[in-house]
N, C-alpha and C. Protein backbone atom coordinates (compact mmCIF):
# COMPACT_ATOMS: atom_id res chain seq x y z
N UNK A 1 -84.72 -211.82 114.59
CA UNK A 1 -83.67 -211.10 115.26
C UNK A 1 -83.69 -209.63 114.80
N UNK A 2 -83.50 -208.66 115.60
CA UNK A 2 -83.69 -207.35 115.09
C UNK A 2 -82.57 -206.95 114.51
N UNK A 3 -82.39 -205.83 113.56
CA UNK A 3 -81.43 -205.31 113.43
C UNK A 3 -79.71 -204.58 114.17
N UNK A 4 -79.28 -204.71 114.09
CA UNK A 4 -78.16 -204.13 114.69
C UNK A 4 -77.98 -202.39 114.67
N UNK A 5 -77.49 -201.60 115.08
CA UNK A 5 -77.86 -199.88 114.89
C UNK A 5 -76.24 -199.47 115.29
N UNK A 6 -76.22 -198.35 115.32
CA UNK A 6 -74.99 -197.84 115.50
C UNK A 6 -75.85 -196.71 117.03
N UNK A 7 -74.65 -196.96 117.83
CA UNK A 7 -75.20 -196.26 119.39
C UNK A 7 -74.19 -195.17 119.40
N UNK A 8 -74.90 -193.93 119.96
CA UNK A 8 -73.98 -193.18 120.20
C UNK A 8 -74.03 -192.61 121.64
N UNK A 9 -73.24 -192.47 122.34
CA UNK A 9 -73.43 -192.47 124.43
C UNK A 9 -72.50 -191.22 124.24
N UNK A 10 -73.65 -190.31 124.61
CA UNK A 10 -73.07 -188.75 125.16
C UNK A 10 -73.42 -188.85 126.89
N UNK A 11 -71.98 -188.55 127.28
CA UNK A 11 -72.12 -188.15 128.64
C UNK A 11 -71.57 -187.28 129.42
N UNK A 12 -71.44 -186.03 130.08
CA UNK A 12 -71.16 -184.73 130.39
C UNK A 12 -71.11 -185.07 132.10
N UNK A 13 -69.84 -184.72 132.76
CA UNK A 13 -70.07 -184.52 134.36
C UNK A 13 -70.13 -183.29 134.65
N UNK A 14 -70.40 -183.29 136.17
CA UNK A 14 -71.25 -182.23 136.04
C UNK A 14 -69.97 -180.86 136.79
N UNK A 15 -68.46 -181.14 136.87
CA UNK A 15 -67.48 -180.58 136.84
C UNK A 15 -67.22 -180.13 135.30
N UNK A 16 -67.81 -180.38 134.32
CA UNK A 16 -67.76 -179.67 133.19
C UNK A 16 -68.71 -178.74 132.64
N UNK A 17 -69.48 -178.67 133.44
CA UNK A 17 -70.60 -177.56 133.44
C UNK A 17 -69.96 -176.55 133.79
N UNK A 18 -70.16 -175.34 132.31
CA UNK A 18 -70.17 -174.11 132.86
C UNK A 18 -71.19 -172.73 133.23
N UNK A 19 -70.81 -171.60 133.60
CA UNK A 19 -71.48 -170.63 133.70
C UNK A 19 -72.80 -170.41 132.49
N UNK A 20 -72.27 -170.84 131.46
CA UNK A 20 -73.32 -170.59 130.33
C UNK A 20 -74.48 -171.62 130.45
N UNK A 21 -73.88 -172.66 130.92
CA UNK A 21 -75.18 -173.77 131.21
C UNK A 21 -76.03 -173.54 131.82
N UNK A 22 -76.13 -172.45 133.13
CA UNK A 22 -76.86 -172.51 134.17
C UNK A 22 -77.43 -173.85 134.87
N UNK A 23 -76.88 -174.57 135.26
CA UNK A 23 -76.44 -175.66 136.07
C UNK A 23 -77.35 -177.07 134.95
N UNK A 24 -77.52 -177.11 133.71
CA UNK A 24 -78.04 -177.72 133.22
C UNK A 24 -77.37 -178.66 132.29
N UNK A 25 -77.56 -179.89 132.08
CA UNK A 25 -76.77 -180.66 131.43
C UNK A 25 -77.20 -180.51 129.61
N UNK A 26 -78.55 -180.12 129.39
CA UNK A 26 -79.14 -179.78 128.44
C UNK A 26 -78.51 -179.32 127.79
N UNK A 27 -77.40 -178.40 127.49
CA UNK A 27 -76.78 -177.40 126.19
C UNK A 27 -75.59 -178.23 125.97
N UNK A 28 -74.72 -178.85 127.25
CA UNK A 28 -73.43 -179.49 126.72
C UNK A 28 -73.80 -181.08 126.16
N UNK A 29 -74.42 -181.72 126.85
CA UNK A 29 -75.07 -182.94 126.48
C UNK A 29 -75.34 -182.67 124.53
N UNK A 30 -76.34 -181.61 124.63
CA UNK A 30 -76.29 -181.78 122.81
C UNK A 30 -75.59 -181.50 121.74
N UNK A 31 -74.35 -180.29 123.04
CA UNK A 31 -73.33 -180.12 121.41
C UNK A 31 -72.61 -181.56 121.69
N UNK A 32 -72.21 -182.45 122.54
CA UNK A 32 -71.46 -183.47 122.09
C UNK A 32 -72.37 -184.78 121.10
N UNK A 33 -73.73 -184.57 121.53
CA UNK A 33 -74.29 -185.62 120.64
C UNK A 33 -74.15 -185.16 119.04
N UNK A 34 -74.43 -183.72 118.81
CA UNK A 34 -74.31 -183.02 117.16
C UNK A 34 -72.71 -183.33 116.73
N UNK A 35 -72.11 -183.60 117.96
CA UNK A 35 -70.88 -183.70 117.47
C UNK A 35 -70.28 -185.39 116.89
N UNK A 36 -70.83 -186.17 117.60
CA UNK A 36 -70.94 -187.32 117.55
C UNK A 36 -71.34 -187.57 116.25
N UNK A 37 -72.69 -186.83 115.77
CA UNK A 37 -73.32 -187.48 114.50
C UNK A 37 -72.90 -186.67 113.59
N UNK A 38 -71.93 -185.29 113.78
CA UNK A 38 -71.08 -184.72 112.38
C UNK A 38 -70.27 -186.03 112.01
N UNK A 39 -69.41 -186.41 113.35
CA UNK A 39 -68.05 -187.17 112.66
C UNK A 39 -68.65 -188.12 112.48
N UNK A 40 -69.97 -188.82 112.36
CA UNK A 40 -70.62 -189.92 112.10
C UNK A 40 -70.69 -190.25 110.54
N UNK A 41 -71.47 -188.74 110.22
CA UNK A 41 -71.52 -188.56 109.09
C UNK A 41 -70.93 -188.45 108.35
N UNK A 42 -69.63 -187.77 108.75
CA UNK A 42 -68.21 -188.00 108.28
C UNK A 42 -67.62 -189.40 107.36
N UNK A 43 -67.51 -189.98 108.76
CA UNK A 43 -66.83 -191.49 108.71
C UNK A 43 -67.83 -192.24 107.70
N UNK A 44 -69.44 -192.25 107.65
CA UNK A 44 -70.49 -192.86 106.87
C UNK A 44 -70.76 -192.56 105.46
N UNK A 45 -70.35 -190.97 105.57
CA UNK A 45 -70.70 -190.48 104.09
C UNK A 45 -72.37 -190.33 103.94
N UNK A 46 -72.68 -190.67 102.45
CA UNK A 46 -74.13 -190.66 102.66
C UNK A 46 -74.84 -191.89 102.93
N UNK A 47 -74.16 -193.04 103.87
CA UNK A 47 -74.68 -193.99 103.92
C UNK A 47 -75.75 -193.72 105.01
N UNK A 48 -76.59 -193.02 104.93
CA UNK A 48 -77.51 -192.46 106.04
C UNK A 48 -78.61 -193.48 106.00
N UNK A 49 -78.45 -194.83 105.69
CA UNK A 49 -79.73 -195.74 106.13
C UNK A 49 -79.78 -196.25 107.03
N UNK A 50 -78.24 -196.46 107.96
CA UNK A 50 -77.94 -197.19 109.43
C UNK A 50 -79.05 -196.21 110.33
N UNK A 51 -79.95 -197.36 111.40
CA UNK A 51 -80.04 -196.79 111.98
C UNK A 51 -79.18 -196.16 113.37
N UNK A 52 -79.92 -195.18 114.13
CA UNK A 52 -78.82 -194.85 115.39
C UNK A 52 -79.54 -194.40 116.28
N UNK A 53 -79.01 -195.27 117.10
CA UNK A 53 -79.54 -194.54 118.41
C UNK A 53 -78.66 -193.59 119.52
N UNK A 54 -79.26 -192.65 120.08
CA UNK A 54 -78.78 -191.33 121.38
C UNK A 54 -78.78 -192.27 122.46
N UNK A 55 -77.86 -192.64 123.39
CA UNK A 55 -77.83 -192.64 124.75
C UNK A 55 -77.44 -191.86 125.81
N UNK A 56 -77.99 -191.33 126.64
CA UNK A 56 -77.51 -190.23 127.88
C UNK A 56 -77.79 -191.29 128.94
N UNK A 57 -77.66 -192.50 129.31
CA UNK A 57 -77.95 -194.10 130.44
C UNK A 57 -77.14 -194.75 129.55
N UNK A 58 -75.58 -194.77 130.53
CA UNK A 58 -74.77 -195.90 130.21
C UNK A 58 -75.50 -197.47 130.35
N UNK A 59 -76.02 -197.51 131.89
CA UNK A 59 -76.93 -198.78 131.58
C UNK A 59 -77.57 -199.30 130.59
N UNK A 60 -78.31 -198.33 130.16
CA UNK A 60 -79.18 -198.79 128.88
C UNK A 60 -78.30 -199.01 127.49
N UNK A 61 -77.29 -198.62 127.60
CA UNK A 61 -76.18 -198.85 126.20
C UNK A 61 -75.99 -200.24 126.75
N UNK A 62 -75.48 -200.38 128.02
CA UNK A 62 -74.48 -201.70 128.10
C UNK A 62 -75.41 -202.92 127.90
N UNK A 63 -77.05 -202.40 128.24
CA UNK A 63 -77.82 -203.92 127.91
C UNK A 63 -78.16 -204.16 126.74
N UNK A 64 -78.19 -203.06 125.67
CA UNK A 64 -78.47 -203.33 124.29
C UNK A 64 -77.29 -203.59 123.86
N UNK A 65 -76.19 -203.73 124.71
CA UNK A 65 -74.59 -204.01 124.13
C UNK A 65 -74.64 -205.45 124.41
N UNK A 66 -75.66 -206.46 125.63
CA UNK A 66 -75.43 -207.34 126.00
C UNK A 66 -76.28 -208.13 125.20
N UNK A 67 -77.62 -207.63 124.82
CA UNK A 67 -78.53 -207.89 123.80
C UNK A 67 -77.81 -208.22 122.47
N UNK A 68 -76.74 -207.56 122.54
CA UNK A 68 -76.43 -207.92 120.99
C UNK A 68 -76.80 -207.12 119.68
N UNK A 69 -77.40 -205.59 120.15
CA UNK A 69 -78.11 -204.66 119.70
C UNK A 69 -77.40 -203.64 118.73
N UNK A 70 -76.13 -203.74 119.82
CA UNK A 70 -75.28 -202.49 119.16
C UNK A 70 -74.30 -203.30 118.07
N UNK A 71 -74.03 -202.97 117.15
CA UNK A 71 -72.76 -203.01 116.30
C UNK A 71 -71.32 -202.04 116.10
N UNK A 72 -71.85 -200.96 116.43
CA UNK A 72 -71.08 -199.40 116.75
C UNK A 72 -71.12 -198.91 117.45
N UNK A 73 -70.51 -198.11 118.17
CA UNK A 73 -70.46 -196.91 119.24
C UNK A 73 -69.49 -196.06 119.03
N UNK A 74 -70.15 -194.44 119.18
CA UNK A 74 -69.90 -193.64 118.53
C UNK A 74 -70.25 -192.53 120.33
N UNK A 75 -68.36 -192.38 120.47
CA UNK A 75 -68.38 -191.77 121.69
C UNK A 75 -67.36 -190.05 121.31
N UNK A 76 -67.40 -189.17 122.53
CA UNK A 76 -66.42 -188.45 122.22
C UNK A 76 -65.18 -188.76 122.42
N UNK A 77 -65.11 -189.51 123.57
CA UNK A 77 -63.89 -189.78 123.83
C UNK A 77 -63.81 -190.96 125.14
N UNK A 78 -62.71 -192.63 124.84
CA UNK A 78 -62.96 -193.53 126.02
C UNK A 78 -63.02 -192.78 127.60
N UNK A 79 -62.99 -191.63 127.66
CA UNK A 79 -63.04 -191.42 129.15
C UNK A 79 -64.86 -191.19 129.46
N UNK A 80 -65.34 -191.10 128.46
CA UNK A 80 -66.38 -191.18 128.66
C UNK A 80 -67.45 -192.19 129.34
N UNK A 81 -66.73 -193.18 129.07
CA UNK A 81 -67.44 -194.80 129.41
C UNK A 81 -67.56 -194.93 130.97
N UNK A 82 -66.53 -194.31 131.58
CA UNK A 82 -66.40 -194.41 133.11
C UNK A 82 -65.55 -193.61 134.01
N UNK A 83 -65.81 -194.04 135.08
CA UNK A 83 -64.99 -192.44 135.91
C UNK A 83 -63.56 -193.08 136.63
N UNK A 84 -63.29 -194.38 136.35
CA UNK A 84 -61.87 -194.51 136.68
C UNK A 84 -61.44 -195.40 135.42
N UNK A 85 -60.05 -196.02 135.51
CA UNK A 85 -59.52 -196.36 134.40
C UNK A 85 -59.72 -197.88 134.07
N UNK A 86 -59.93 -198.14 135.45
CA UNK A 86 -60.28 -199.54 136.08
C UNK A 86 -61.75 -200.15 135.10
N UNK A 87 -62.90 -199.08 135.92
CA UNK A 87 -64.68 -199.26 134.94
C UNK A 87 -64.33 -199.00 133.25
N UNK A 88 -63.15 -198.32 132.85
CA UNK A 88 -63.25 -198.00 131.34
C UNK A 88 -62.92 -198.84 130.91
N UNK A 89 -61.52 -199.32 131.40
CA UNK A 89 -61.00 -200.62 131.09
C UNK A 89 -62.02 -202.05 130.69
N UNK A 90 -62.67 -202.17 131.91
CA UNK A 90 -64.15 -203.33 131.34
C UNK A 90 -64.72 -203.29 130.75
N UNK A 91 -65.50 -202.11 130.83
CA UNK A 91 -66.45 -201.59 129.44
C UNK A 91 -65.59 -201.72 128.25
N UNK A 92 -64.44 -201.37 128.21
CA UNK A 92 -64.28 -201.68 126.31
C UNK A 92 -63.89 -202.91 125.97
N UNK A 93 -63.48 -203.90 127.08
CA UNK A 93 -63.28 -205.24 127.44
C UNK A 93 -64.70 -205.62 126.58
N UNK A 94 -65.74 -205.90 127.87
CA UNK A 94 -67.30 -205.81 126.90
C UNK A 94 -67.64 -205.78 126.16
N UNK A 95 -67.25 -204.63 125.33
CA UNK A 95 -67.53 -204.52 123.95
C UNK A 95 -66.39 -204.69 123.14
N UNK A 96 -65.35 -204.98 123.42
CA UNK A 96 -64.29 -205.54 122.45
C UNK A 96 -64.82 -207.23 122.32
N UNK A 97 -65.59 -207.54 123.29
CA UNK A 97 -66.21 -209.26 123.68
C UNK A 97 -67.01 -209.63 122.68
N UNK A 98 -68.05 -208.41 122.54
CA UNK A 98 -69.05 -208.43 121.78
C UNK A 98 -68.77 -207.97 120.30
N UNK A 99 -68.31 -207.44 119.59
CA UNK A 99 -67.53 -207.31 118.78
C UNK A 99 -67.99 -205.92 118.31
N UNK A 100 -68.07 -204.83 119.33
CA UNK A 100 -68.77 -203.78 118.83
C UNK A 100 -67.74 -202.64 118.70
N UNK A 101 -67.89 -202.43 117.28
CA UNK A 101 -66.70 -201.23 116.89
C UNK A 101 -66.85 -199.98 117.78
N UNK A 102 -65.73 -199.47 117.99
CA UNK A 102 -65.48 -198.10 118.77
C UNK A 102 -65.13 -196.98 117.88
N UNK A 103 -66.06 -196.22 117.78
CA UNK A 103 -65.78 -195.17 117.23
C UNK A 103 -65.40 -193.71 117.95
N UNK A 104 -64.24 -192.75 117.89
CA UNK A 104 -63.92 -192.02 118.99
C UNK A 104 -64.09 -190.44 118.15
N UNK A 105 -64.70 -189.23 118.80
CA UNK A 105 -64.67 -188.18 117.99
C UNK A 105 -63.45 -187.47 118.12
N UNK A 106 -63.13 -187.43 119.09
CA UNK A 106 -61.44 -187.44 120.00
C UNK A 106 -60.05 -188.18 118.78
N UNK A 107 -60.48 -189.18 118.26
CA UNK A 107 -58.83 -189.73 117.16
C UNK A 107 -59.17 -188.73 116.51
C-alpha cells in the first residue's frame, strides 16, 4: 500500500485575474500554492519528511482522495473546492467520508 501525502489544490478563476497577470493563470496560481506551503510549514514545523503533493485538477485530487492517497488537504480557502455551495458541500462530504483532514490558509 503506498504511502499517504498531504495534497495541496490551488485553484484561481479566471474573474480573479488581474491586469498584472496578463491573462495568465501562472503568477496567481503560484502565489497561492507558496502560500499554501508557508502555512504548511507553519502548522508542520520542521516536520518536513511528509510528503506533498501540488494540484491545479480538482479531478485528479478527488481520485487520489478516492484512492485513499490523500491524508491532508491543504487549501486557501473551502470556496475553492467548487463553484456553488451545493458541489462544495459534497466535496467536503467526500473527504470528511474518507477521513481526510482539511487544512484552510483562510482560518
Amino acid at each position: 500500500m503506498e504511502e499517504k501525502f498531504t495534497a495541496v489544490y490551488v485553484m484561481v478563476r479566471q474573474s480573479e485575474l488581474t491586469p498584472e497577470d496578463g491573462g495568465s493563470y501562472d503568477i496567481p496560481l503560484e502565489k497561492q500554492k507558496q502560500a499554501c506551503l508557508r502555512f504548511l510549514r507553519k502548522v508542520d514545523g520542521n516536520d518536513a519528511g511528509k510528503k506533498v503533493e501540488i494540484y491545479t485538477s480538482r479531478g485528479k485530487l478527488l481520485i487520489d482522495v478516492e484512492r485513499d492517497l490523500v491524508d491532508r488537504l491543504v487549501i486557501a480557502g473551502p470556496d475553492r473546492l467548487g463553484s456553488s455551495g451545493v458541489e462544495i458541500d459534497g466535496i467536503l462530504f467526500e473527504l470528511k467520508m474518507r477521513n481526510v483532514e482539511i487544512l484552510t490558509v483562510s482560518d
